[in-house]
N, C-alpha and C. Protein backbone atom coordinates (compact mmCIF):
# COMPACT_ATOMS: atom_id res chain seq x y z
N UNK A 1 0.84 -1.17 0.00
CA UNK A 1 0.00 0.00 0.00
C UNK A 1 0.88 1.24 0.00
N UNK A 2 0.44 2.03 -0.88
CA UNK A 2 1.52 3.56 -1.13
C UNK A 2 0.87 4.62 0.13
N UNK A 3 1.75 5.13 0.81
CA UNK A 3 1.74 6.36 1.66
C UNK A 3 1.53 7.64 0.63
N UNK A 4 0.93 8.39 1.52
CA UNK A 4 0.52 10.17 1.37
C UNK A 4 1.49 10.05 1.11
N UNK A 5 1.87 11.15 0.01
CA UNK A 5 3.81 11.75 -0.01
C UNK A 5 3.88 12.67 1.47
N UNK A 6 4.90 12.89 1.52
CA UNK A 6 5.70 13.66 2.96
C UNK A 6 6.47 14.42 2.15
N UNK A 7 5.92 15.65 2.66
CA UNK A 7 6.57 16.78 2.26
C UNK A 7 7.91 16.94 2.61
N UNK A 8 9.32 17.06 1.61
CA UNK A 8 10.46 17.48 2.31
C UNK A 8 11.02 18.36 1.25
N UNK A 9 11.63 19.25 1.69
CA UNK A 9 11.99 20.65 1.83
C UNK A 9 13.53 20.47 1.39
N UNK A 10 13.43 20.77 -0.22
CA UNK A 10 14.46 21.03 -1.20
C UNK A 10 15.33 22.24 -1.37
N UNK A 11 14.73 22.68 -0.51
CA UNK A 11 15.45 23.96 -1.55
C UNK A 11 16.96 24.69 -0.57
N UNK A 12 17.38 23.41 -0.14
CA UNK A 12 19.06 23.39 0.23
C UNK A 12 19.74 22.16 -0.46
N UNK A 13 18.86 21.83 -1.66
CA UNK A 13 19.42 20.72 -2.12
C UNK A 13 19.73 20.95 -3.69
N UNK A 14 20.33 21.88 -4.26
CA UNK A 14 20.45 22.10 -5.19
C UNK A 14 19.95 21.19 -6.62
N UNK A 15 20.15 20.14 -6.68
CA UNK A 15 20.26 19.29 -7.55
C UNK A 15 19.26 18.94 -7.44
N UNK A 16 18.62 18.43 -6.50
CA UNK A 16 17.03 17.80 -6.40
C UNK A 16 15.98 19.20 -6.46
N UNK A 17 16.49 20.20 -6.14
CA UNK A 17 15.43 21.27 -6.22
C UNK A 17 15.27 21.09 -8.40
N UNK A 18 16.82 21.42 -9.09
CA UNK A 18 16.75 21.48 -10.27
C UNK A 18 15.97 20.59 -10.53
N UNK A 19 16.19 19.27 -10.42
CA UNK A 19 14.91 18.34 -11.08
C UNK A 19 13.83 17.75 -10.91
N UNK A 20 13.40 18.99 -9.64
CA UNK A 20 12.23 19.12 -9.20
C UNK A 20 11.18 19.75 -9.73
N UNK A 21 12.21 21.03 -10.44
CA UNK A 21 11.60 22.32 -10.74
C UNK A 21 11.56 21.75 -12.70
N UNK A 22 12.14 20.69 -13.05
CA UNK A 22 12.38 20.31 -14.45
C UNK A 22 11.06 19.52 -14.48
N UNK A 23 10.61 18.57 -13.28
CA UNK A 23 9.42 17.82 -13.66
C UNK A 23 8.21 19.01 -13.69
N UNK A 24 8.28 19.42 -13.17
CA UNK A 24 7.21 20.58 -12.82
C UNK A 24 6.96 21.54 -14.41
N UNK A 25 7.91 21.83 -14.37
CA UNK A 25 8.30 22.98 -16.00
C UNK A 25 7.56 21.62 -17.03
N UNK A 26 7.86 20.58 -17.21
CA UNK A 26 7.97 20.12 -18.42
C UNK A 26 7.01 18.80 -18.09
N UNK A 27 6.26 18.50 -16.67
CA UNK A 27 5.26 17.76 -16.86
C UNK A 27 5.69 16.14 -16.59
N UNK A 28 6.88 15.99 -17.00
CA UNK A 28 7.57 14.38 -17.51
C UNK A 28 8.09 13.98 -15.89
N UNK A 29 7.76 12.73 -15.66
CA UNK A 29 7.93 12.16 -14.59
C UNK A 29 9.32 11.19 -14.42
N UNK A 30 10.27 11.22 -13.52
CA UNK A 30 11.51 10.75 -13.63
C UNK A 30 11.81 9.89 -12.65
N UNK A 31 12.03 8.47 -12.62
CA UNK A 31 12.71 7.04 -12.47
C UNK A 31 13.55 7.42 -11.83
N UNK A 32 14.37 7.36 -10.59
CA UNK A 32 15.15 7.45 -9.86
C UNK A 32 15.81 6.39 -9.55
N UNK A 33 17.05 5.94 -10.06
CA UNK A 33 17.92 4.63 -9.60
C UNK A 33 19.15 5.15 -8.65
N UNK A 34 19.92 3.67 -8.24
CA UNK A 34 21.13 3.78 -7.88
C UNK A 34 21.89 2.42 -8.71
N UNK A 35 22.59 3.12 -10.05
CA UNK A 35 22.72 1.63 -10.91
C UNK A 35 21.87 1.31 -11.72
N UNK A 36 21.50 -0.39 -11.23
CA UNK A 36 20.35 -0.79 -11.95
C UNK A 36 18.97 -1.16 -11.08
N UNK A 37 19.15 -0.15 -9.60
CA UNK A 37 18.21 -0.40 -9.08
C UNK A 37 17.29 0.44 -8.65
N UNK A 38 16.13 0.15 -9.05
CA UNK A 38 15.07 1.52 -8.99
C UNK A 38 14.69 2.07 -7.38
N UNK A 39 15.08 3.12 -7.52
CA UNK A 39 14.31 3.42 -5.66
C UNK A 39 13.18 4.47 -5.48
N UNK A 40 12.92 5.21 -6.74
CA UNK A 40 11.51 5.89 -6.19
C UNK A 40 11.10 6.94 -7.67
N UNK A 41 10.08 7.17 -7.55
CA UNK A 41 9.35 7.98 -8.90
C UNK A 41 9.17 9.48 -8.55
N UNK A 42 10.05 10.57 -9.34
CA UNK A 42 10.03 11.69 -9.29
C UNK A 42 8.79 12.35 -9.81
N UNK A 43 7.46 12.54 -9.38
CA UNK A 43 6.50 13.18 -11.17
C UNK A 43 6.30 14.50 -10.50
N UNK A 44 5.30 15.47 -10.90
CA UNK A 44 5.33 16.91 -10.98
C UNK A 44 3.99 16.62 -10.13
N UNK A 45 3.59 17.12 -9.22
CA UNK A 45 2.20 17.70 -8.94
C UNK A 45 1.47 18.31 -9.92
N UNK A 46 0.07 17.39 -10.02
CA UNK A 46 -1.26 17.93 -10.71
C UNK A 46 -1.04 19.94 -10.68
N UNK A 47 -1.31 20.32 -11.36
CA UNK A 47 -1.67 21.44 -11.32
C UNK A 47 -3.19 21.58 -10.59
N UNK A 48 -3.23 22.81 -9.96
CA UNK A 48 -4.35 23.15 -9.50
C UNK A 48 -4.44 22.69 -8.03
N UNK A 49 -3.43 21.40 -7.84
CA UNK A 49 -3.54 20.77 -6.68
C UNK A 49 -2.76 21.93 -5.12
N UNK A 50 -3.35 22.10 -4.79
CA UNK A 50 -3.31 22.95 -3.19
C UNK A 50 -2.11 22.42 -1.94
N UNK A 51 -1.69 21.46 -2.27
CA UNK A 51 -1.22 20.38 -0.77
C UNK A 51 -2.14 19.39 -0.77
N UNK A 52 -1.32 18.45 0.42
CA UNK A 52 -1.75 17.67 0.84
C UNK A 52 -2.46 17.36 1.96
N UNK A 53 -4.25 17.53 1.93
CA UNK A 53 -5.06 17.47 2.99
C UNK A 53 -4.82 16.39 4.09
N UNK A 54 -3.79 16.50 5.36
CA UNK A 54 -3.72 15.42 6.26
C UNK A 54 -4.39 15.53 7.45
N UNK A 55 -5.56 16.59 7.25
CA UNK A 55 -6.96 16.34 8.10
C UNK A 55 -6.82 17.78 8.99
N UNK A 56 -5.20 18.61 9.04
CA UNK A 56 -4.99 19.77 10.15
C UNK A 56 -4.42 20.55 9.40
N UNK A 57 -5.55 21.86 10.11
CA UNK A 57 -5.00 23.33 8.99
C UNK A 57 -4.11 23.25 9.32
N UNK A 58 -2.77 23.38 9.66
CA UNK A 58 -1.16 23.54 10.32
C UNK A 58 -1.04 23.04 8.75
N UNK A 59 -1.27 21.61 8.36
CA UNK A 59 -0.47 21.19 7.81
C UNK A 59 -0.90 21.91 6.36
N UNK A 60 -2.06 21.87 6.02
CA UNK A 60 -2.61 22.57 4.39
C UNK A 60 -0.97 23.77 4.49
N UNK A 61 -1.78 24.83 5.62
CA UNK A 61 -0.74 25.98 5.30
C UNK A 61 0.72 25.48 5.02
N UNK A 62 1.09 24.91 6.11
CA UNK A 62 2.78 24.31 5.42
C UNK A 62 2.95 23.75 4.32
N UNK A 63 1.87 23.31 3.37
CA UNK A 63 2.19 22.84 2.59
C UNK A 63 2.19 24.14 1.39
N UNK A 64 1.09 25.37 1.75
CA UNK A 64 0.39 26.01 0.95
C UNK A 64 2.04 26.58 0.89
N UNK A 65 2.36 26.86 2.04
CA UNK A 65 4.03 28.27 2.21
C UNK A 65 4.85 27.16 1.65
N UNK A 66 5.22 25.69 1.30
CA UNK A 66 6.33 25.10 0.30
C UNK A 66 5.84 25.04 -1.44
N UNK A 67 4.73 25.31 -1.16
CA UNK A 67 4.32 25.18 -3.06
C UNK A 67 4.57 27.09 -3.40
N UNK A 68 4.55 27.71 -2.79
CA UNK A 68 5.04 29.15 -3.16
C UNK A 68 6.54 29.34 -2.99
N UNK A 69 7.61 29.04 -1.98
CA UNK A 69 9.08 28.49 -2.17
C UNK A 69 9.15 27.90 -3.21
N UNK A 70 8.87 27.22 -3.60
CA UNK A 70 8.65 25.87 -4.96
C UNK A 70 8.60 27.19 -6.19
N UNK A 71 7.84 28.10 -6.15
CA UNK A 71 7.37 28.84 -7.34
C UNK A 71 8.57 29.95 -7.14
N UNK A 72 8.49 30.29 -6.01
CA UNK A 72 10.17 31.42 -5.89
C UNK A 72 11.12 31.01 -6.27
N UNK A 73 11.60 29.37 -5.90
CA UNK A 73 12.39 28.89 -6.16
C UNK A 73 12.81 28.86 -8.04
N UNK A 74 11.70 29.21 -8.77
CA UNK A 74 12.08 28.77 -10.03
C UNK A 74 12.70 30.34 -10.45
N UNK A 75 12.42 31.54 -9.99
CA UNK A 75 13.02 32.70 -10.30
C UNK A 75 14.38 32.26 -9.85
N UNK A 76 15.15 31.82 -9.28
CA UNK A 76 16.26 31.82 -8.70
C UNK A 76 16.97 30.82 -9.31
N UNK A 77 16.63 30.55 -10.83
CA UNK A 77 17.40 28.94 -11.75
C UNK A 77 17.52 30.09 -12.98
N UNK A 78 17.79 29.25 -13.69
CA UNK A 78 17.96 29.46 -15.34
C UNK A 78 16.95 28.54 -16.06
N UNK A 79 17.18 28.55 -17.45
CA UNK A 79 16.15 27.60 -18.24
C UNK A 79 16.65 26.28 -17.75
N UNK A 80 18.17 25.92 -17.74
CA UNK A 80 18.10 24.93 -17.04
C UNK A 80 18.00 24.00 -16.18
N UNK A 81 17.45 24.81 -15.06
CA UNK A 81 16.40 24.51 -13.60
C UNK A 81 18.03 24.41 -13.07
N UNK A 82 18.71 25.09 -13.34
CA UNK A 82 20.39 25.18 -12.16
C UNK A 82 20.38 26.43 -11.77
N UNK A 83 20.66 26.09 -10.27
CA UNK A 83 21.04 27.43 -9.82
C UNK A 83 22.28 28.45 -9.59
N UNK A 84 22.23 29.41 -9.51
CA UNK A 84 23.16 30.29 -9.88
C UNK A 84 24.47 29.67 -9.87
N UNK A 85 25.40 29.41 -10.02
CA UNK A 85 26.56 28.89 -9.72
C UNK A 85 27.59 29.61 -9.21
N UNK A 86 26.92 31.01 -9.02
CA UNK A 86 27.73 31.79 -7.68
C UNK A 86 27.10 31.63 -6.42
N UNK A 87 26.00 30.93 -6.41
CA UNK A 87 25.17 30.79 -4.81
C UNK A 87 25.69 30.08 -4.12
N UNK A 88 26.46 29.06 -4.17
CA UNK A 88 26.62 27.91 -3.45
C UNK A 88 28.26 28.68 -2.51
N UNK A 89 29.09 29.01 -3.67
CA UNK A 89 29.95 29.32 -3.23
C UNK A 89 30.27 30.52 -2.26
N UNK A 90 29.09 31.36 -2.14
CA UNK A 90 28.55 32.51 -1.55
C UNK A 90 28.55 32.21 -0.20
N UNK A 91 27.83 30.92 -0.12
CA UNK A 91 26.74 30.41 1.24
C UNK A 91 28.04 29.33 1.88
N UNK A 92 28.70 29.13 1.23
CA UNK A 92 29.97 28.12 1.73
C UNK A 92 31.34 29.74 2.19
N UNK A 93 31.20 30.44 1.66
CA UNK A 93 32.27 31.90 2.02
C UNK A 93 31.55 32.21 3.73
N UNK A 94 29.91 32.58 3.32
CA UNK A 94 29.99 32.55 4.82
C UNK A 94 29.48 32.28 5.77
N UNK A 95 29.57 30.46 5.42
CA UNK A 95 29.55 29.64 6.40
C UNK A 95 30.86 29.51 7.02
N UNK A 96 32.19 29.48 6.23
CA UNK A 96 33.33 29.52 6.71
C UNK A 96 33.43 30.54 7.94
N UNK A 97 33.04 32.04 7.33
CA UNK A 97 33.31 33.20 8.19
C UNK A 97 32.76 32.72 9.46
N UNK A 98 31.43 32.48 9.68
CA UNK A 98 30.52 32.26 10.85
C UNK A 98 31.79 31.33 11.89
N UNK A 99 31.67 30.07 10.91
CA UNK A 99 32.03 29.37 11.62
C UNK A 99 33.89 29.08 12.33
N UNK A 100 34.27 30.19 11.96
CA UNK A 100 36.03 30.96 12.27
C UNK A 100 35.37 31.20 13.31
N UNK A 101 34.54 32.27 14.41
CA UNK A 101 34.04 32.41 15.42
C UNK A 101 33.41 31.51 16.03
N UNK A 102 31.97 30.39 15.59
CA UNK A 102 31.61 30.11 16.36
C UNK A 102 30.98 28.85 15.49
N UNK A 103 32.33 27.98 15.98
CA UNK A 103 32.76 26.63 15.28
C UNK A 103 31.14 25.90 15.80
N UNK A 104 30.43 26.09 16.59
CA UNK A 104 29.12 25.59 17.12
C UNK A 104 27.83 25.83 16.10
N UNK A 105 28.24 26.86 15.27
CA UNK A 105 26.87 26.94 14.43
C UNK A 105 26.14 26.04 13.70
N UNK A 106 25.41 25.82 13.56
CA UNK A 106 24.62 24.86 12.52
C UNK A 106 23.87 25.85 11.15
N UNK A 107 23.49 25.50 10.27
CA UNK A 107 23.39 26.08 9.05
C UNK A 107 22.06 25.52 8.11
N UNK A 108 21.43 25.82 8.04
CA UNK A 108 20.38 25.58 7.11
C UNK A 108 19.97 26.52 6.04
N UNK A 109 19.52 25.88 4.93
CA UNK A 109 19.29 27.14 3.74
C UNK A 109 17.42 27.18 2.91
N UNK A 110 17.15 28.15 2.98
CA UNK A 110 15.82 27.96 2.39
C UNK A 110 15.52 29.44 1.64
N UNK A 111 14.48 28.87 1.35
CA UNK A 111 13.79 30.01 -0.02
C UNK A 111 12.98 30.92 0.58
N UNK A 112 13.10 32.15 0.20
CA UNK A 112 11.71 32.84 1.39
C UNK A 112 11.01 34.08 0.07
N UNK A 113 10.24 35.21 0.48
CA UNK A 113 9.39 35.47 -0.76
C UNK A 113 10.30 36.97 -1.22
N UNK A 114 11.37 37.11 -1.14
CA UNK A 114 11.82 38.37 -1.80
C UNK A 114 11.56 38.11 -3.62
N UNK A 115 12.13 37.46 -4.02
CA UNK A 115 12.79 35.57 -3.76
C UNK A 115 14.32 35.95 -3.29
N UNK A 116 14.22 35.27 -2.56
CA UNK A 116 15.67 34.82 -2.54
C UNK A 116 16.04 33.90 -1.41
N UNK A 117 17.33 33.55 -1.24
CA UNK A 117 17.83 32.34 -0.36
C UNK A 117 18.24 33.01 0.99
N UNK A 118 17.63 32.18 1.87
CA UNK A 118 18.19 32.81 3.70
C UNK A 118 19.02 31.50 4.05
N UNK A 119 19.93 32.09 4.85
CA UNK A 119 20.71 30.70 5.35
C UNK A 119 20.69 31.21 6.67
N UNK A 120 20.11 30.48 7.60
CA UNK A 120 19.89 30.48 8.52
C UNK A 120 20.72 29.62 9.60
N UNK A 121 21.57 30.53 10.22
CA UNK A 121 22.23 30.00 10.96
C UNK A 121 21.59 30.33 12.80
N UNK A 122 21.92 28.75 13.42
CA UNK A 122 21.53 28.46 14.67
C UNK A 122 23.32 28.58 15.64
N UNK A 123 22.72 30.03 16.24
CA UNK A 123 24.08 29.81 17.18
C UNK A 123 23.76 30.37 18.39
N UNK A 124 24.26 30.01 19.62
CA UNK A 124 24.15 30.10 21.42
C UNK A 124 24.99 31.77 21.38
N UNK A 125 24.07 32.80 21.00
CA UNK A 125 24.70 34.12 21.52
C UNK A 125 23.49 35.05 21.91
N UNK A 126 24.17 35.85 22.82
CA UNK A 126 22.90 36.89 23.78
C UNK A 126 22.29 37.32 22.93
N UNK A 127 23.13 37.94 22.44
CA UNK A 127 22.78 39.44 20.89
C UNK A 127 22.74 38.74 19.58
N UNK A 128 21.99 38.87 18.85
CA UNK A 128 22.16 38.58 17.65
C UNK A 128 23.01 39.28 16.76
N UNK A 129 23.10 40.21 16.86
CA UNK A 129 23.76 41.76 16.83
C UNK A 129 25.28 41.30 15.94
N UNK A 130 25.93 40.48 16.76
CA UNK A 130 27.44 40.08 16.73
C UNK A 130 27.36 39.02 15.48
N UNK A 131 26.25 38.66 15.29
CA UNK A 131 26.25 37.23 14.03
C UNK A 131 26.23 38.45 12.78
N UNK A 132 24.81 39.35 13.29
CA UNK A 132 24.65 40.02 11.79
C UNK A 132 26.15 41.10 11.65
N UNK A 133 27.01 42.07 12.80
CA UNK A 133 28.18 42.59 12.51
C UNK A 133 29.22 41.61 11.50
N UNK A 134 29.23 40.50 12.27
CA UNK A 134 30.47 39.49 11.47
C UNK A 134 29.93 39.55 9.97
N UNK A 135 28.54 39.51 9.12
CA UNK A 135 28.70 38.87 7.91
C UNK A 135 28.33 40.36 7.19
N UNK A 136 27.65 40.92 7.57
CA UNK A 136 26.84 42.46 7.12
C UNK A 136 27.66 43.05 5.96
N UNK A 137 28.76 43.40 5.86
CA UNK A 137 29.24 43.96 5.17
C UNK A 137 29.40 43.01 3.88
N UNK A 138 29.74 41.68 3.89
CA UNK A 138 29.80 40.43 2.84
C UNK A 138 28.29 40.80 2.69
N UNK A 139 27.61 40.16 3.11
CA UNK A 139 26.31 40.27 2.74
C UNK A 139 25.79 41.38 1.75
N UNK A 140 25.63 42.63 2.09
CA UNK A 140 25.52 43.52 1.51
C UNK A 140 26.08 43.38 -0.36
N UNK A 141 27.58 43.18 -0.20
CA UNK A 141 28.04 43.24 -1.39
C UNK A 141 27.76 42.26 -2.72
N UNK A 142 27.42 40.79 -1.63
CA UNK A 142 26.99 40.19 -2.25
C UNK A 142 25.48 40.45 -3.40
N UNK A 143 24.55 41.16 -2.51
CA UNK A 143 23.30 41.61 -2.48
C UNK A 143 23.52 42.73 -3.75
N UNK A 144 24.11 43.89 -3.18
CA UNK A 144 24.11 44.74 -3.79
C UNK A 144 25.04 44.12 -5.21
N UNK A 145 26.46 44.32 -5.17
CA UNK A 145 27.82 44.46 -5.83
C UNK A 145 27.33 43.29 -6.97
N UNK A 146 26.69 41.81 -6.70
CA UNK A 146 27.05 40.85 -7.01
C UNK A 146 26.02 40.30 -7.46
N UNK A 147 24.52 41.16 -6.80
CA UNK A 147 23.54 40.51 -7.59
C UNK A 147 23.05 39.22 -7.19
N UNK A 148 23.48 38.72 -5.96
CA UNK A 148 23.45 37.37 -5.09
C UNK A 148 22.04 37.72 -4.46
N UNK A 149 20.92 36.71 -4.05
CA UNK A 149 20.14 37.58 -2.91
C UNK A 149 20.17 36.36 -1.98
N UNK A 150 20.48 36.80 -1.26
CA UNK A 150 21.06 36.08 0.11
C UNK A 150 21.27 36.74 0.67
N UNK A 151 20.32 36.40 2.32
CA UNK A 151 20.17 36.81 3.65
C UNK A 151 20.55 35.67 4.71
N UNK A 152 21.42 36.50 5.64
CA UNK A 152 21.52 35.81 6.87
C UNK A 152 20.61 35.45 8.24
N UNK A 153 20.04 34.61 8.63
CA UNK A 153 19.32 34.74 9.44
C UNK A 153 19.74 34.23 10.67
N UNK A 154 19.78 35.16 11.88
CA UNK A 154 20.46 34.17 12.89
C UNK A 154 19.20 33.16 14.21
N UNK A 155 18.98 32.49 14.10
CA UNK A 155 18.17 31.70 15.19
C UNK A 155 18.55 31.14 16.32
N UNK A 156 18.10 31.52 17.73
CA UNK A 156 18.58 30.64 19.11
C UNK A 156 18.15 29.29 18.66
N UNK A 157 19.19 28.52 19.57
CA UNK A 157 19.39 27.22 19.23
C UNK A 157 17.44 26.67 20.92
N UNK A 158 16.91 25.28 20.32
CA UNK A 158 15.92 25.14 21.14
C UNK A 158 16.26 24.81 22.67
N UNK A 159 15.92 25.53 23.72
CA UNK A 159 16.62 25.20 24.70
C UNK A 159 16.37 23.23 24.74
């Protein structure tokens, strides 16, 4: 018996976002192996389709706020559903920086509605203040100078 799909959240996954955003663009459903062995079926969501009703508004909306990431996400590719190929290296510059100070951070990346990419870093400090001083000025240039849109976001870690 096949399960509801379970929503999971691409868009720090470069490669799977691209041929996510390729089934979607072009309709065609894609075979996923390792070798010669099949492990799961990529296809595009029905159009028109809303999410996946699992009985609690919480979940419609979470699904409603990843099918609009999903649609931001495609401003942020080329025709060939790849993304920038200065982004990655952007978000790896300053993850390095962060993490020269505060080797404890953790890092996550997602799509939000400017469009553009937030990387959201989780680190144990009073002020947030000191996360956004360290990258602010990179940031900026990136933004401005470079045409990157990428934001830092800093989050307390859950007690």
């Amino acid at each position: 018996m096949t399960k509801a799909p379970e929503p999971i959240d691409i868009s720090h996954m470069p490669q799977v976002l691209a041929l996510a955003l390729e089934a979607q663009r072009t309709g065609q459903s894609y075979l996923l192996t390792r070798g010669d062995e099949e492990l799961a079926v990529l296809q595009p969501v029905p159009e028109g389709r809303e999410g996946v009703d699992r009985g609690k508004a919480e979940d419609v909306e979470e699904n409603r706020v990843r099918g609009e990431a999903t649609s931001l996400a495609r401003e942020l590719v080329d025709e060939d559903g790849q993304l920038d190929p200065r982004l990655m290296p952007a978000i790896e510059e300053l993850k390095a920086r962060i993490r020269a100070k505060y080797p404890t951070a953790t890092f996550r990346v997602g799509v939000r509605a400017e469009p553009a990419f937030h990387l959201y870093v989780t680190v144990d400090l009073e002020d947030d203040e000191e996360l956004i001083d360290l990258v602010i000025d990179r940031v900026l240039e990136l933004q401005v100078e470079e045409d990157i849109p990428l934001h830092v976001i800093p989050l307390r870690p859950h007690p």
